[in-house]
C-alpha atoms as a PDB file:
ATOM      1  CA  UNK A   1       0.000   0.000   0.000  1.00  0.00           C
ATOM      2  CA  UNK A   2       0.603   3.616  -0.227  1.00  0.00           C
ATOM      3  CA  UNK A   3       2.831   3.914   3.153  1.00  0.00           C
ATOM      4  CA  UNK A   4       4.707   0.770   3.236  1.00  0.00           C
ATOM      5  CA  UNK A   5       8.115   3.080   2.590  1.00  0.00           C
ATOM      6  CA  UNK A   6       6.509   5.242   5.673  1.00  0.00           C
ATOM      7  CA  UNK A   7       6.507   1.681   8.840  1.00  0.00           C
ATOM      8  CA  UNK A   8       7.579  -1.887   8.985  1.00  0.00           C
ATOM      9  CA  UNK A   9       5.812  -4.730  10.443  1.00  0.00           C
ATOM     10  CA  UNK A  10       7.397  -6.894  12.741  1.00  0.00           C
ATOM     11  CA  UNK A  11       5.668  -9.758  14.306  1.00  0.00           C
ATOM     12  CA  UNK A  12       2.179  -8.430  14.238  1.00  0.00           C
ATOM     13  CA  UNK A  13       3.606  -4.849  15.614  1.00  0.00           C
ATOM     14  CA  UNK A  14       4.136  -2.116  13.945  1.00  0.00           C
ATOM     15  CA  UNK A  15       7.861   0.086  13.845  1.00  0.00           C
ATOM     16  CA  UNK A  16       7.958   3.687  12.316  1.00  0.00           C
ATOM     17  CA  UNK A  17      12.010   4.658  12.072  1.00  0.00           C
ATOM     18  CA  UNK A  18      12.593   8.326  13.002  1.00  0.00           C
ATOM     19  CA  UNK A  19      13.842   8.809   9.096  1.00  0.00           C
ATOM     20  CA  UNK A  20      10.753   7.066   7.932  1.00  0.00           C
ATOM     21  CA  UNK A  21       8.609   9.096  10.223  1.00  0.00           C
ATOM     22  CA  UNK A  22      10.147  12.274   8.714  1.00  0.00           C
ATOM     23  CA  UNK A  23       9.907  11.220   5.171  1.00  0.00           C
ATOM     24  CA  UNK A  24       6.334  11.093   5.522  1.00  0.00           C
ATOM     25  CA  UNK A  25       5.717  14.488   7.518  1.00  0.00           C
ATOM     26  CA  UNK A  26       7.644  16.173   4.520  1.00  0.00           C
ATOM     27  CA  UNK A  27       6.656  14.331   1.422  1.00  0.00           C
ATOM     28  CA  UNK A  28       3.399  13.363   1.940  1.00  0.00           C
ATOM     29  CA  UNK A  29       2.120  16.124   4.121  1.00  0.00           C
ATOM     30  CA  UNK A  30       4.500  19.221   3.565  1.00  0.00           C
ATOM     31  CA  UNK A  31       5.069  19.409   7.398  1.00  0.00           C
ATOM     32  CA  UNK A  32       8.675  20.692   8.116  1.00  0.00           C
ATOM     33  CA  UNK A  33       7.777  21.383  12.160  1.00  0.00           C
ATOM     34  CA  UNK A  34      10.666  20.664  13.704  1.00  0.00           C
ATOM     35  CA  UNK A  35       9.641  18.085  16.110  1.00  0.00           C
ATOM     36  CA  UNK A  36       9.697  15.709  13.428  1.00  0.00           C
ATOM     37  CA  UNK A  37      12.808  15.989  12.206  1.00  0.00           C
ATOM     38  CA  UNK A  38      15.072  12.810  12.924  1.00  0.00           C
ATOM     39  CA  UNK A  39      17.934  14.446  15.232  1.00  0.00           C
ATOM     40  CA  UNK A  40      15.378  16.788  17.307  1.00  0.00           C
ATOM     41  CA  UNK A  41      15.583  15.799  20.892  1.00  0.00           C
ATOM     42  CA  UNK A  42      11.971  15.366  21.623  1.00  0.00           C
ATOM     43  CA  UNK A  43      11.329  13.523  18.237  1.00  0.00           C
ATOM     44  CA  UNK A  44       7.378  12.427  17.526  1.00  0.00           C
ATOM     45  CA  UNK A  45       6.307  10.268  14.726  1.00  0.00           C
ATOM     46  CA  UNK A  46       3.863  12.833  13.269  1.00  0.00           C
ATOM     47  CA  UNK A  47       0.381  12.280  14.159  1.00  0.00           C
ATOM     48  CA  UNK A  48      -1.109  12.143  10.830  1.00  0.00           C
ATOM     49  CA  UNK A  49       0.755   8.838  10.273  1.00  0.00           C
ATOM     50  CA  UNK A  50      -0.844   6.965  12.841  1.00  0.00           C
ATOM     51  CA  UNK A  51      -4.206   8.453  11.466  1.00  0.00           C
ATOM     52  CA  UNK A  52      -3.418   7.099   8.021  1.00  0.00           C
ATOM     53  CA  UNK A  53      -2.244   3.445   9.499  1.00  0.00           C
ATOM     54  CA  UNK A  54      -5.036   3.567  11.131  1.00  0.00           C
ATOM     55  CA  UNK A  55      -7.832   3.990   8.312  1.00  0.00           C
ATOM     56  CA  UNK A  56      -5.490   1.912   6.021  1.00  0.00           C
ATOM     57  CA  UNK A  57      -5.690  -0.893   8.282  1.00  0.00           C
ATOM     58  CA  UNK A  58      -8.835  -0.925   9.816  1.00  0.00           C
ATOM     59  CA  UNK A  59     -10.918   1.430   7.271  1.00  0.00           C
ATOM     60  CA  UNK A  60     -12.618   5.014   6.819  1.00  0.00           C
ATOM     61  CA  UNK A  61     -15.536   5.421   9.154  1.00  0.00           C
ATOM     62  CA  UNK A  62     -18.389   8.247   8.605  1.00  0.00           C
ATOM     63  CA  UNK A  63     -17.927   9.056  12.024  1.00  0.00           C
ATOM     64  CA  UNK A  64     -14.524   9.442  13.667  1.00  0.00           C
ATOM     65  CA  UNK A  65     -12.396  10.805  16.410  1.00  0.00           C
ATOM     66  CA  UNK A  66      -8.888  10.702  16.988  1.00  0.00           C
ATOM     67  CA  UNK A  67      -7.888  11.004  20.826  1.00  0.00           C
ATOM     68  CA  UNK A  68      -3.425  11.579  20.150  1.00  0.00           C
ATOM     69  CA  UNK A  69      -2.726  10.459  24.132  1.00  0.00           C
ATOM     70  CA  UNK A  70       0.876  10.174  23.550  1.00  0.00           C
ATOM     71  CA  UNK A  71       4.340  10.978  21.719  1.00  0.00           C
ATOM     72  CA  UNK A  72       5.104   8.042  19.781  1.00  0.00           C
ATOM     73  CA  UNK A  73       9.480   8.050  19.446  1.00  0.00           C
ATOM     74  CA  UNK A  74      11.319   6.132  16.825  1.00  0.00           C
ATOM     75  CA  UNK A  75      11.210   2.600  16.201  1.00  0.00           C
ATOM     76  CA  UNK A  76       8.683   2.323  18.909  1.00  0.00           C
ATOM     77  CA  UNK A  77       6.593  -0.424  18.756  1.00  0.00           C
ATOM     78  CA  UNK A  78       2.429  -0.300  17.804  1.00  0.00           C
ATOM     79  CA  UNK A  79      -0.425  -2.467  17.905  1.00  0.00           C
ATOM     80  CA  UNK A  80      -3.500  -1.419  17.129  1.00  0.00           C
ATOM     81  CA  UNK A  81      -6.385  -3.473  19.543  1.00  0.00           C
ATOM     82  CA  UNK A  82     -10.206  -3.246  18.043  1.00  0.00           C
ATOM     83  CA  UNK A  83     -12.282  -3.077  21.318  1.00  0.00           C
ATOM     84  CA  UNK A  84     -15.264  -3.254  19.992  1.00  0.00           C
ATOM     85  CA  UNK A  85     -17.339  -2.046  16.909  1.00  0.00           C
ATOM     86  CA  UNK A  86     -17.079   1.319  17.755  1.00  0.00           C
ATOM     87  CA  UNK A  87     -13.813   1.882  18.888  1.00  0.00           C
ATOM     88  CA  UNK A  88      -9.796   0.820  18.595  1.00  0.00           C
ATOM     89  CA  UNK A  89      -6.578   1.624  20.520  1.00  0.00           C
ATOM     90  CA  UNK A  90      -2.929   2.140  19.658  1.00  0.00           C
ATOM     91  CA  UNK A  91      -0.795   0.946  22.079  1.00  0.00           C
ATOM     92  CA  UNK A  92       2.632   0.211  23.269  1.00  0.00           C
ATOM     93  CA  UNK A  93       4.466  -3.191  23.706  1.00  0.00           C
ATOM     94  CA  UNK A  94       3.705  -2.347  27.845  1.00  0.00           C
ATOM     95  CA  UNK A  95       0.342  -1.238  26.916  1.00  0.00           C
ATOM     96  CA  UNK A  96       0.597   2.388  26.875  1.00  0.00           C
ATOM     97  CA  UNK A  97      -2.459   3.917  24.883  1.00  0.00           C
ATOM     98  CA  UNK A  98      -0.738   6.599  22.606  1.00  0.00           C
ATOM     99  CA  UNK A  99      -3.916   6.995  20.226  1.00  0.00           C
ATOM    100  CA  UNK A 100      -7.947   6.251  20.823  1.00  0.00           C
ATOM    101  CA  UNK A 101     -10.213   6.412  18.246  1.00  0.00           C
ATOM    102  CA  UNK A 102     -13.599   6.663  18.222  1.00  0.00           C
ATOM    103  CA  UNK A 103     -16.266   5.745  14.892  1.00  0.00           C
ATOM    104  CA  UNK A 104     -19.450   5.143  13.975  1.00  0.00           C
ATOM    105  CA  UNK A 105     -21.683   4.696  10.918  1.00  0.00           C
ATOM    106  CA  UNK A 106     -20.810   2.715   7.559  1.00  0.00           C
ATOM    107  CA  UNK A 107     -17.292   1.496   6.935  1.00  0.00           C
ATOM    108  CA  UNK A 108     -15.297   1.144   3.383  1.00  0.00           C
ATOM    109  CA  UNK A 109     -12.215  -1.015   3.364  1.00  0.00           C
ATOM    110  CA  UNK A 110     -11.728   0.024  -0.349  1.00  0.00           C
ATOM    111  CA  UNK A 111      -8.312   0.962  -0.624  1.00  0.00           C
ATOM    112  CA  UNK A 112      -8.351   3.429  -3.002  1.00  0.00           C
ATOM    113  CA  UNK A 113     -11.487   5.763  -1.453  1.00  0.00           C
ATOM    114  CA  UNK A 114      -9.371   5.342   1.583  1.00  0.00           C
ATOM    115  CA  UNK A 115      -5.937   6.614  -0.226  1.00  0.00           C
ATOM    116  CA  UNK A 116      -7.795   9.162  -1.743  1.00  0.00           C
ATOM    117  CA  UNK A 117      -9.532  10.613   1.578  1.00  0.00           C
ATOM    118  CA  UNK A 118      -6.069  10.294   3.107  1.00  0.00           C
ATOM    119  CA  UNK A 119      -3.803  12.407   0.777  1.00  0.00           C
ATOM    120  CA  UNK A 120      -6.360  14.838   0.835  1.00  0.00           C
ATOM    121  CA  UNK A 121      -6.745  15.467   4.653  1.00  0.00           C
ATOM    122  CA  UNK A 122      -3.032  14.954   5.004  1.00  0.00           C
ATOM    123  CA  UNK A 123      -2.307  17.445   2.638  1.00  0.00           C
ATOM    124  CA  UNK A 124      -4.684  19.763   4.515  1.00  0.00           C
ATOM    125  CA  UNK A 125      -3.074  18.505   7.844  1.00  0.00           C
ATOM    126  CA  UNK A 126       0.193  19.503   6.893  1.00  0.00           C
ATOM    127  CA  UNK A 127      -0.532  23.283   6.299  1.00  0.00           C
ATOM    128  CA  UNK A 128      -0.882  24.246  10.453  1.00  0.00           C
ATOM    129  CA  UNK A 129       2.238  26.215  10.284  1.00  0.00           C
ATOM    130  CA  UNK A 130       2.657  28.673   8.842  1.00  0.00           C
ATOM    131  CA  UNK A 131      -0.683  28.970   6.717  1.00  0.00           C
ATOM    132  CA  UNK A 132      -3.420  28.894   9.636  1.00  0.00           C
ATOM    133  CA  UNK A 133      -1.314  28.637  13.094  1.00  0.00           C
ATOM    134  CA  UNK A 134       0.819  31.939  12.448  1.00  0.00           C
ATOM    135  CA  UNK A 135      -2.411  34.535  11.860  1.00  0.00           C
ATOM    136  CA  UNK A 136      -4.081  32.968  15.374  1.00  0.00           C
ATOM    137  CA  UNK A 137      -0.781  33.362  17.267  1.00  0.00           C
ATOM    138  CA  UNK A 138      -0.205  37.231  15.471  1.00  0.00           C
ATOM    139  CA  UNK A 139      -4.107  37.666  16.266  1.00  0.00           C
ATOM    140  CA  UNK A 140      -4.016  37.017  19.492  1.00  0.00           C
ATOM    141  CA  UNK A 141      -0.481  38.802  20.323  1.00  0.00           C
ATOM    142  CA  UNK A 142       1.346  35.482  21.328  1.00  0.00           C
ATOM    143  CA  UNK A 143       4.034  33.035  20.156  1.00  0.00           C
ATOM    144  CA  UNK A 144       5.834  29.322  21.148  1.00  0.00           C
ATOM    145  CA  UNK A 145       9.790  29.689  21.576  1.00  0.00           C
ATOM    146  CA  UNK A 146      11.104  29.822  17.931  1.00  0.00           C
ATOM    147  CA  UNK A 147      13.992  27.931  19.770  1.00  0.00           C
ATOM    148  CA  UNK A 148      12.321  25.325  21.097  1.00  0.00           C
ATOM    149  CA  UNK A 149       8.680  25.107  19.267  1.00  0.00           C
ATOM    150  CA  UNK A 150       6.622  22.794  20.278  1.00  0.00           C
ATOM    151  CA  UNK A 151       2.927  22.211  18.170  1.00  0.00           C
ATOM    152  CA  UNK A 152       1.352  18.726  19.639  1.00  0.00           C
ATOM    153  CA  UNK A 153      -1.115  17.299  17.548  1.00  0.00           C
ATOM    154  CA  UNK A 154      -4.013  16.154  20.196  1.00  0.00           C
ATOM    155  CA  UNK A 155      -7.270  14.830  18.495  1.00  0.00           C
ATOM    156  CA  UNK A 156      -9.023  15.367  15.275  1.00  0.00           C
ATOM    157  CA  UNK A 157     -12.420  14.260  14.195  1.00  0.00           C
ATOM    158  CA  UNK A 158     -15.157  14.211  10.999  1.00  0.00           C
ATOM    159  CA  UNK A 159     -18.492  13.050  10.371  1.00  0.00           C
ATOM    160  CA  UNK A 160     -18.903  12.360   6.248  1.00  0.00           C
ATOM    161  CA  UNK A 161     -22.568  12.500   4.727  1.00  0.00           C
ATOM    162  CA  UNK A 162     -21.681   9.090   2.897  1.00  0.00           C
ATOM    163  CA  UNK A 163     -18.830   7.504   1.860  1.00  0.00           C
ATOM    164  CA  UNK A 164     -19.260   8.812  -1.976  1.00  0.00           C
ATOM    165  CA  UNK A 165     -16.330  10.984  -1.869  1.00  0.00           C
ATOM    166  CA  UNK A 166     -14.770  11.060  -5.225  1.00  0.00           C
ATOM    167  CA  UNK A 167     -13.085  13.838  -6.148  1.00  0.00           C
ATOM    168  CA  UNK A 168     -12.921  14.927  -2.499  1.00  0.00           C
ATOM    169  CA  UNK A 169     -11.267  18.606  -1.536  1.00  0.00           C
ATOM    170  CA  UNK A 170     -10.480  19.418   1.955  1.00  0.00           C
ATOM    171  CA  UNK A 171     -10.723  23.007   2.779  1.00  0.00           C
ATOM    172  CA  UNK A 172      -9.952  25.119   5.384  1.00  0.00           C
ATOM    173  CA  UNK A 173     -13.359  26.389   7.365  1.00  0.00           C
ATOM    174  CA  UNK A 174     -12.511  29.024  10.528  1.00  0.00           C
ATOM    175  CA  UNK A 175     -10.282  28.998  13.892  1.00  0.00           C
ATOM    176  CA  UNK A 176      -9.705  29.616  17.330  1.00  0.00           C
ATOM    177  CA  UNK A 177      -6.958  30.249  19.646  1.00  0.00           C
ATOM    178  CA  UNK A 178      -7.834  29.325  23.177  1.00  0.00           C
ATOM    179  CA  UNK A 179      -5.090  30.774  25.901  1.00  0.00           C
ATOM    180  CA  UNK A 180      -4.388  29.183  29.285  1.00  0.00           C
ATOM    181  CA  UNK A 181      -1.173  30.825  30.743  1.00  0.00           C
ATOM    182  CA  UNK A 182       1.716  29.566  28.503  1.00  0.00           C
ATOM    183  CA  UNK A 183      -0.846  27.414  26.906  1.00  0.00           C
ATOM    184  CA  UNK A 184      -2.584  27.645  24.081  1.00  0.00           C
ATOM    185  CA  UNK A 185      -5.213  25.785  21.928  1.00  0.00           C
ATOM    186  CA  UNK A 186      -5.487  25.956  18.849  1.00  0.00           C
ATOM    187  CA  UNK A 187      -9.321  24.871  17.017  1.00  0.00           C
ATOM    188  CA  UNK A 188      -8.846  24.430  13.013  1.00  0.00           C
ATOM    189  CA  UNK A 189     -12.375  23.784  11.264  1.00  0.00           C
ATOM    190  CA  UNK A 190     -12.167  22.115   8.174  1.00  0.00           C
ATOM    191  CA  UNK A 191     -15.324  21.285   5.479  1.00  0.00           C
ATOM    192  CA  UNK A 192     -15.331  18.548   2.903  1.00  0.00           C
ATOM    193  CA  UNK A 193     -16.311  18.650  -0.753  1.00  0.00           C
ATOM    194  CA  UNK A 194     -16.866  16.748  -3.597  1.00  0.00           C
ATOM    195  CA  UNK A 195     -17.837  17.638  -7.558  1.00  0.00           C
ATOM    196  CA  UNK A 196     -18.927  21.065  -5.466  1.00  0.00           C
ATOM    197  CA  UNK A 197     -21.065  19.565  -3.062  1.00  0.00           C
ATOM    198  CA  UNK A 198     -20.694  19.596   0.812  1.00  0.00           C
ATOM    199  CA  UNK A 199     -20.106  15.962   1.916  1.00  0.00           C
ATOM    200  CA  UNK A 200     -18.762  16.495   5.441  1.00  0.00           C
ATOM    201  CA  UNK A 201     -17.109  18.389   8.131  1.00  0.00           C
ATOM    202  CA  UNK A 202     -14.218  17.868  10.646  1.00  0.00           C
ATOM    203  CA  UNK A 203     -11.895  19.695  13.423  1.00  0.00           C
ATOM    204  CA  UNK A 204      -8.493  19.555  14.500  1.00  0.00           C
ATOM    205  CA  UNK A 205      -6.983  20.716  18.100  1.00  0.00           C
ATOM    206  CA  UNK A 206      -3.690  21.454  18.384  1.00  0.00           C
ATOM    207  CA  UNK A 207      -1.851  22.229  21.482  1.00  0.00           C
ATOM    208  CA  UNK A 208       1.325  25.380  21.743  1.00  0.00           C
ATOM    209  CA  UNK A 209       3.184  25.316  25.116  1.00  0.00           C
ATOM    210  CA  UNK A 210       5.764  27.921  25.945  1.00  0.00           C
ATOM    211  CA  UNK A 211       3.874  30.821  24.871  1.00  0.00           C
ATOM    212  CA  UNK A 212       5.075  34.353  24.732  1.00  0.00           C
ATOM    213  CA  UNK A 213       4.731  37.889  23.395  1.00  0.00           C
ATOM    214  CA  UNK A 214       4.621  37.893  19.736  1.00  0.00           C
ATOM    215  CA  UNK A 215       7.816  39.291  18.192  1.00  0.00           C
ATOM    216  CA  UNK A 216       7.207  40.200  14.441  1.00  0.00           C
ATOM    217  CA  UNK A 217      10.892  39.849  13.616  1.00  0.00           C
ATOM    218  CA  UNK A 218      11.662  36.802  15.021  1.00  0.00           C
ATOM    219  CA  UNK A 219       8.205  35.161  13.783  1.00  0.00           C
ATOM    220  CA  UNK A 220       8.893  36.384  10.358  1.00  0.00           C
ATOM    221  CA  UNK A 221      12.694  34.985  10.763  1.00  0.00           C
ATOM    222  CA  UNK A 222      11.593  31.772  11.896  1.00  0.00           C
ATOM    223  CA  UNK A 223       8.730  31.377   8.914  1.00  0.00           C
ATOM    224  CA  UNK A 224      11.280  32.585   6.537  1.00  0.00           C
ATOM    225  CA  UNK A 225      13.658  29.366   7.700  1.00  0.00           C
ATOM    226  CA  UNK A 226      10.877  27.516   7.489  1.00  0.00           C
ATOM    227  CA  UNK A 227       9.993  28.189   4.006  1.00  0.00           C
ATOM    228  CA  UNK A 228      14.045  27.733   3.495  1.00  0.00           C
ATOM    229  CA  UNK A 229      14.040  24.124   4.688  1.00  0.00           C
ATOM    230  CA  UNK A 230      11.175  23.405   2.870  1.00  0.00           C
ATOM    231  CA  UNK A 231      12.237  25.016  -0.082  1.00  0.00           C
ATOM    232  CA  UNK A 232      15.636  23.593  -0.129  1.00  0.00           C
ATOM    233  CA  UNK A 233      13.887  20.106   0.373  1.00  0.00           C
ATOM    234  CA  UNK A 234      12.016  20.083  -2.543  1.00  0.00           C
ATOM    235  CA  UNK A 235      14.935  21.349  -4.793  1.00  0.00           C
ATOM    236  CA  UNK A 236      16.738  18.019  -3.771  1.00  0.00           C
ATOM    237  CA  UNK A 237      13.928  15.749  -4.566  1.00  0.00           C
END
């Protein structure tokens, strides 16, 4: 399938290497935050893989919720335990729960819908920072440490009118920027199409510790190495 070059299987467990983990946040999803790349020092296998593992394996739901309870480091190993028609964990080899997920109404296993809806929200996904994250920081007159950023993924859910989604588009529908001290929360609404028509809806949180005054200058510095990296990236490929 699609993301065999992104995890290995090992014995019924699944193993997502640090490089592979960072191969996927940039190629498939255009996400260059930091935190996935292989040498930071608080490395996380980006959350949108173990969402697309997830439907790949066990299939695209009408209704679902994705509770991110934990950083997931490199070559750590995954099952993922159905508990019952309605819901499925991610877990450790000690049992640690490092992703719940919730769904409800009709199921497809086809692989291709489920590629499809993928790439799409993935691509969507990847565009937190600087696209929709940046303005809600700016509007609200905070920022994370541009030396240490840290932008945790921590749940994501959708509801689809039926599982006729060809052609499907994924666009960006409002936010929010909750503050709590150094805190923040960020709400992302998304709306899905397809041919035109409104098929479904979905929202992601995201979580910014180490909040501080916004700085203009060193914002726009840090986007602009952003943009670099990413830049420079795609040059190479």
């Amino acid at each position: 399938m699609f993301l065999d070059d992104f995890h290995t299987r090992d014995t019924g467990r699944m193993r997502i290497s640090a490089n592979q983990a960072s191969r996927f946040a940039k190629r498939m999803a255009g996400d260059y935050n930091p935190i996935h790349d292989p040498e930071a020092r608080r490395f996380c296998v980006p959350g949108d893989l173990l969402f697309a593992l997830v439907l790949a394996q066990h299939g695209l739901s009408q209704r679902m919720t994705f509770h991110f309870r934990g950083m997931v480091g490199d070559g750590m190993p995954l099952g993922i335990h159905v508990r019952d028609d309605a819901s499925l964990s991610v877990q450790d080899d000690a049992g640690k729960e490092v992703l719940f997920v919730e769904r409800g109404g009709e199921t497809t296993r086809d692989p291709l819908v489920i590629e499809a809806f993928t790439r799409r929200y993935i691509a969507f996904s990847g565009r937190n920072f600087p696209h929709y994250l940046k303005p809600l920081m700016e509007e609200r007159g905070v920022m994370f440490n541009p030396q240490r950023p840290l932008v945790i993924y921590d749940s994501m859910g959708f509801t689809l009118d039926s599982l006729d989604i060809a052609a499907l588009a994924v666009e960006f529908a409002g936010s929010s920027f909750d503050i709590n001290g150094k805190r923040g929360e960020a709400h992302l609404q998304f709306r899905m199409t397809s041919r035109g028509e409104a098929v479904g809806s979905g929202s992601k949180k995201l979580v910014v510790s180490g909040l501080r005054d916004y700085d203009a200058e060193v914002m726009d510095a840090f986007v602009d190495e952003f943009i670099r990296r990413k830049t420079c990236d795609e040059t190479i490929d």
